[in-house]
Protein backbone atom coordinates (compact mmCIF):
# COMPACT_ATOMS: atom_id res chain seq x y z
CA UNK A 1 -6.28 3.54 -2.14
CA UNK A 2 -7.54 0.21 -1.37
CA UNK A 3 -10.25 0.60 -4.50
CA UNK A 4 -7.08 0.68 -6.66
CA UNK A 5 -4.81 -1.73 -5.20
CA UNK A 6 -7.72 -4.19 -5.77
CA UNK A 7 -8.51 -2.92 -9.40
CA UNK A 8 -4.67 -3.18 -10.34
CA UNK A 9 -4.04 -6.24 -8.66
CA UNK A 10 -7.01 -8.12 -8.05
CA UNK A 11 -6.37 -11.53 -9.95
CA UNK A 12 -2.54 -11.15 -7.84
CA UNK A 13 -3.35 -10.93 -4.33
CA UNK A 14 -4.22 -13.46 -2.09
CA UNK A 15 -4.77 -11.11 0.96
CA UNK A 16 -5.27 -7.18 1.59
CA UNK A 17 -5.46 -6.35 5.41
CA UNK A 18 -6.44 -2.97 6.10
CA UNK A 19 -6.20 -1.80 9.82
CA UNK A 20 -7.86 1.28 11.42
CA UNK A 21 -5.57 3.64 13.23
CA UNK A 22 -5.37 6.72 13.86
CA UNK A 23 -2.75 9.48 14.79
CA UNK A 24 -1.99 10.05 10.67
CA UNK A 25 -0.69 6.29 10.63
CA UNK A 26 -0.56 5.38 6.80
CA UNK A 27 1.77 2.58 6.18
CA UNK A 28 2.13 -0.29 3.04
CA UNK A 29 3.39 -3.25 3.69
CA UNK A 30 3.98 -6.29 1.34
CA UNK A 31 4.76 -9.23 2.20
CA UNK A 32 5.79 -7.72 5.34
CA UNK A 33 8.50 -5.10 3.63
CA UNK A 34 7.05 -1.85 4.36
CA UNK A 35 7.13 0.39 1.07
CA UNK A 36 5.45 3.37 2.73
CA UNK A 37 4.97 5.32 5.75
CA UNK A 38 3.20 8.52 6.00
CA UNK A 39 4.53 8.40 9.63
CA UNK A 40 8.26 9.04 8.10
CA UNK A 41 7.40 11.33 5.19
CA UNK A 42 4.84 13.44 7.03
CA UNK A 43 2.90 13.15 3.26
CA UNK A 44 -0.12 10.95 2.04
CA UNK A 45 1.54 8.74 -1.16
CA UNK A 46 0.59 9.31 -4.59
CA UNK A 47 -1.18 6.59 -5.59
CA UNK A 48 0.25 5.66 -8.32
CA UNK A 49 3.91 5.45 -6.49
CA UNK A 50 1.83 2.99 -4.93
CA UNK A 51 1.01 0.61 -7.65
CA UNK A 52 4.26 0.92 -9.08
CA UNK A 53 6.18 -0.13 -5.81
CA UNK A 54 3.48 -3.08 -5.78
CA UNK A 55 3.79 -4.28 -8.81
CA UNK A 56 7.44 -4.77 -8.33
CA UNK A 57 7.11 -6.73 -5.45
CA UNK A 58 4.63 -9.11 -7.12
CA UNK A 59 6.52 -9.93 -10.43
């Protein structure tokens, strides 16, 4: 995931924080507005949901 967000958005970001957990703890954040959580949907996201909920938040 983080191999993606960094192809897609590379020239965009100004920070990507990843931090180790464990327990099935999978959460996005931007800007601090959390746009996933595998906590709450019990699923790993599809990627691309991913990048399109990103984008959004950057344009």
């Amino acid at each position: 995931m983080t191999a993606r967000l960094l192809e897609h958005f590379k020239q965009k970001l100004q920070s990507l924080t990843l931090i180790p957990a464990g327990g099935g703890c999978f959460e996005i954040a931007v800007n601090g507005e959390l746009i996933y959580s595998k906590l709450k949907t019990g699923e790993f996201p599809n990627e691309q949901l991913i990048i399109d909920e990103v984008m959004k938040r950057l344009n």
